[in-house]
Protein backbone atom coordinates (compact mmCIF):
# COMPACT_ATOMS: atom_id res chain seq x y z
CA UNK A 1 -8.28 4.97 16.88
CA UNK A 2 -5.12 5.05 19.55
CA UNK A 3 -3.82 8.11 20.79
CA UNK A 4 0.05 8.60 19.66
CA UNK A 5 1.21 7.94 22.72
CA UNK A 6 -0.34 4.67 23.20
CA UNK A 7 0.62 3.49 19.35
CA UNK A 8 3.04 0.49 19.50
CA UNK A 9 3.50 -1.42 16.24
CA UNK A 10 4.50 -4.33 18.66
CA UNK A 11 5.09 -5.65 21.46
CA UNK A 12 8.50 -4.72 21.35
CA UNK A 13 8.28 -0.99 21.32
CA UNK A 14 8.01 1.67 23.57
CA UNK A 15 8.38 5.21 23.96
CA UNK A 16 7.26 6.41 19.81
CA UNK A 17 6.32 9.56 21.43
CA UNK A 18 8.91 11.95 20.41
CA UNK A 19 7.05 15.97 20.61
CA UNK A 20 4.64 15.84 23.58
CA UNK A 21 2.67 18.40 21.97
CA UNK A 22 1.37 15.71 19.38
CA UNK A 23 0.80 12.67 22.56
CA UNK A 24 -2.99 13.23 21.97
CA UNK A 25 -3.23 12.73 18.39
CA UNK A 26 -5.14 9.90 17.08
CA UNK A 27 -3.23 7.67 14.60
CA UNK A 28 -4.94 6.56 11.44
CA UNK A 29 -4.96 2.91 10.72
CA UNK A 30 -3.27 3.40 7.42
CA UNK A 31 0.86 3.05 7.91
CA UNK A 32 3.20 2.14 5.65
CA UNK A 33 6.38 0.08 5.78
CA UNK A 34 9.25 -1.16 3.80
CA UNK A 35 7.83 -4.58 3.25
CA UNK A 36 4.13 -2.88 2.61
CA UNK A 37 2.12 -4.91 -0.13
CA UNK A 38 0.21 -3.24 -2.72
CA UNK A 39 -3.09 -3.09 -0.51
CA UNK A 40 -1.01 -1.26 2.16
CA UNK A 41 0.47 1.30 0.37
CA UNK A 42 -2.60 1.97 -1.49
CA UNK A 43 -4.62 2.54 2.03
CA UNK A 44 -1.83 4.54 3.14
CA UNK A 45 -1.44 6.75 0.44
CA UNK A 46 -5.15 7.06 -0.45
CA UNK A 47 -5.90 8.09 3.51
CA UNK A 48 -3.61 10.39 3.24
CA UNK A 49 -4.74 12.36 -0.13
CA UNK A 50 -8.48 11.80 1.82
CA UNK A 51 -6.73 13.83 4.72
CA UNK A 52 -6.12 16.80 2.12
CA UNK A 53 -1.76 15.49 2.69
CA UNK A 54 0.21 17.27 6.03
CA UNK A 55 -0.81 19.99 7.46
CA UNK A 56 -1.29 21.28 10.66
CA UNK A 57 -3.74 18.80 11.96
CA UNK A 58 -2.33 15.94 9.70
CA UNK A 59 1.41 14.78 9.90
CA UNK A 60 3.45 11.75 8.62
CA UNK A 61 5.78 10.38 11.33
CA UNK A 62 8.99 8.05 9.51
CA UNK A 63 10.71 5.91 12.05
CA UNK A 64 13.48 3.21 11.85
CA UNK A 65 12.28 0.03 13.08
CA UNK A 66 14.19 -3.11 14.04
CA UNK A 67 12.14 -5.73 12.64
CA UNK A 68 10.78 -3.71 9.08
CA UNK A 69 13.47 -1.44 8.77
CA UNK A 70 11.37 1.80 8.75
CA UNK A 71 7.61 2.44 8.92
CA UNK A 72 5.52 5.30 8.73
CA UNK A 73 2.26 6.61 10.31
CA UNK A 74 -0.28 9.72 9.98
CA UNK A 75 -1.45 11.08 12.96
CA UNK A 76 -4.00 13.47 12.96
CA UNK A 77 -5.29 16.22 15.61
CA UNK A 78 -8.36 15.78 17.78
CA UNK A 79 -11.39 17.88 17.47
CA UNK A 80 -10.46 19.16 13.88
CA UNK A 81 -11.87 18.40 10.16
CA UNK A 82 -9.38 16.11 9.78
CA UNK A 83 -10.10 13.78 12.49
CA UNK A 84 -13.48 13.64 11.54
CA UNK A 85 -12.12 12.19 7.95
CA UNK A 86 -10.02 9.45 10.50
CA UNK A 87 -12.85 8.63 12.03
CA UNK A 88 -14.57 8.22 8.34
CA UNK A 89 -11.54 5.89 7.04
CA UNK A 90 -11.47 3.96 10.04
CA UNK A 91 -14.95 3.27 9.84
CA UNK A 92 -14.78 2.55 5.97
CA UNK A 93 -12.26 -0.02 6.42
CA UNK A 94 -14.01 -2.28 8.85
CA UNK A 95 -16.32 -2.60 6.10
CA UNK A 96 -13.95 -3.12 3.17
CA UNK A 97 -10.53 -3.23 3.01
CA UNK A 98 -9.68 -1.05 0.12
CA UNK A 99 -10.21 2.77 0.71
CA UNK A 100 -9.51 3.49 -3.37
CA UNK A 101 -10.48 0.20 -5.97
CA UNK A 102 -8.58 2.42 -8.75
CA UNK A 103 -5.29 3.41 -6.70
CA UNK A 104 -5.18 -0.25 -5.77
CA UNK A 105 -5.71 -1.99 -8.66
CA UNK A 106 -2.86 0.85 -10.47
CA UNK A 107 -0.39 -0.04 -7.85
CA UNK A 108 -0.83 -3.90 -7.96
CA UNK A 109 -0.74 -3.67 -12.01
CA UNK A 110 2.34 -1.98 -11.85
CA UNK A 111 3.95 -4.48 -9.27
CA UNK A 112 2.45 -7.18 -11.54
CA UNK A 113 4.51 -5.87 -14.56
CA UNK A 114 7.99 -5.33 -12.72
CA UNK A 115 7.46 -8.75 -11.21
CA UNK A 116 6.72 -9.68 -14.41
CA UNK A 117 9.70 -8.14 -16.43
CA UNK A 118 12.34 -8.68 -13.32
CA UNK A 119 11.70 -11.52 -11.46
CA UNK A 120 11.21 -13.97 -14.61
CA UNK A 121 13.24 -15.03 -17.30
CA UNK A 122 11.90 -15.55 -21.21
CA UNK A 123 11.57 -19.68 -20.07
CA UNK A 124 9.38 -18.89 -16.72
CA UNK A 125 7.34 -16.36 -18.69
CA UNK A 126 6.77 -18.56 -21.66
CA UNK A 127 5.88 -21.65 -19.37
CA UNK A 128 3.52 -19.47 -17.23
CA UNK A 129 1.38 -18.27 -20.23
CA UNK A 130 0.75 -22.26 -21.26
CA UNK A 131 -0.17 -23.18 -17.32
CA UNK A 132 -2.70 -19.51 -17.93
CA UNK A 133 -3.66 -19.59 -21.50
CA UNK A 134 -7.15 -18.40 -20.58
CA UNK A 135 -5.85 -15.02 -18.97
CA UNK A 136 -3.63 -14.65 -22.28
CA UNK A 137 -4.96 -13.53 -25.71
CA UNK A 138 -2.36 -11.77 -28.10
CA UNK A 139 -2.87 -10.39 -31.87
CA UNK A 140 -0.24 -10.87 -33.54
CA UNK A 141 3.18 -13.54 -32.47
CA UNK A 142 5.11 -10.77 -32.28
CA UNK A 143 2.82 -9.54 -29.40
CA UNK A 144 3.06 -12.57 -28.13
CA UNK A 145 7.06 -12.36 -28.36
CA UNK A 146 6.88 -9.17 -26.56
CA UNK A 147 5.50 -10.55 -23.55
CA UNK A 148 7.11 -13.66 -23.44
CA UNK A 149 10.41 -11.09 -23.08
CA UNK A 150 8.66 -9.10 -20.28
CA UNK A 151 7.45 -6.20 -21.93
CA UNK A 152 4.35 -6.38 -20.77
CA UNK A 153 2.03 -8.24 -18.78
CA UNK A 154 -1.96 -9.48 -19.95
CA UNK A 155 -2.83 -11.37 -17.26
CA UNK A 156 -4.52 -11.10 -13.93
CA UNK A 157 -2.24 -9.24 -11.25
CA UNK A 158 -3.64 -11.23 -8.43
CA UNK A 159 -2.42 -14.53 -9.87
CA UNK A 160 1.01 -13.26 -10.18
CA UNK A 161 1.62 -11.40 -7.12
């Protein structure tokens, strides 16, 4: 893990550093940002239940950001409990990618059924369940109505998203 002080979320940036006192604190490779996908926020927000939320040896850090709009870290304190649970995450995820299968697959459900409901009309949906008819079974045509009008959404997340 990077110390705060040398965390730069690109090339661009300098100078995050804003309480000295916290320069030596290891950042956990688990941010968030305003453009996060499902996967991200998931790590993020599992890592930091895993980290018991702040305290004094865990802290969220929110900054503006020129090319994301705003991003957010956890930084936690050397030599305490809580780094010891960094060190556990970071090592977890260069194994597997997802810190919490259930979080994730909640959060990319629910971005399946607002994409779902928002981002199609009745003619997309309705031509989307013929191209998929294998991911779509329904009991009763008025089921079937109610998802064609976004109600709800039967299929498989990951070929929506």
């Amino acid at each position: 893990m990077k110390t705060y002080s040398d965390f730069k979320p690109t090339q661009f940036d300098h100078n995050l550093t804003l309480d000295p006192d916290r320069s030596t604190w290891y950042v956990v490779p688990c941010g968030t940002n305003r453009d996060a996908d499902c996967l991200t926020e998931s790590n993020y927000h599992s890592a930091l239940h895993l980290l018991g939320g702040e305290s004094d040896t865990v802290e969220v850090l929110r900054f503006g950001h020129w090319a994301c709009g705003w991003f957010e870290i956890i930084i936690v304190k050397p030599d305490t409990e809580a780094y010891k649970v960094a060190e556990k995450i970071e090592s977890d995820l260069e194994g597997y990618p997802v810190l919490d299968e259930n979080d994730f697959s909640d959060r990319e459900y629910t971005a399946a059924r607002e994409t779902w409901k928002n981002c199609h009309n009745d003619a997309e949906r309705i031509a989307y369940m013929r191209a998929h008819e294998s991911e779509f079974e329904f009991r009763s045509f008025a089921d079937m109505l109610s998802c064609a009008r976004g109600n709800y959404f039967p299929g498989s997340p990951g070929d929506l998203l």
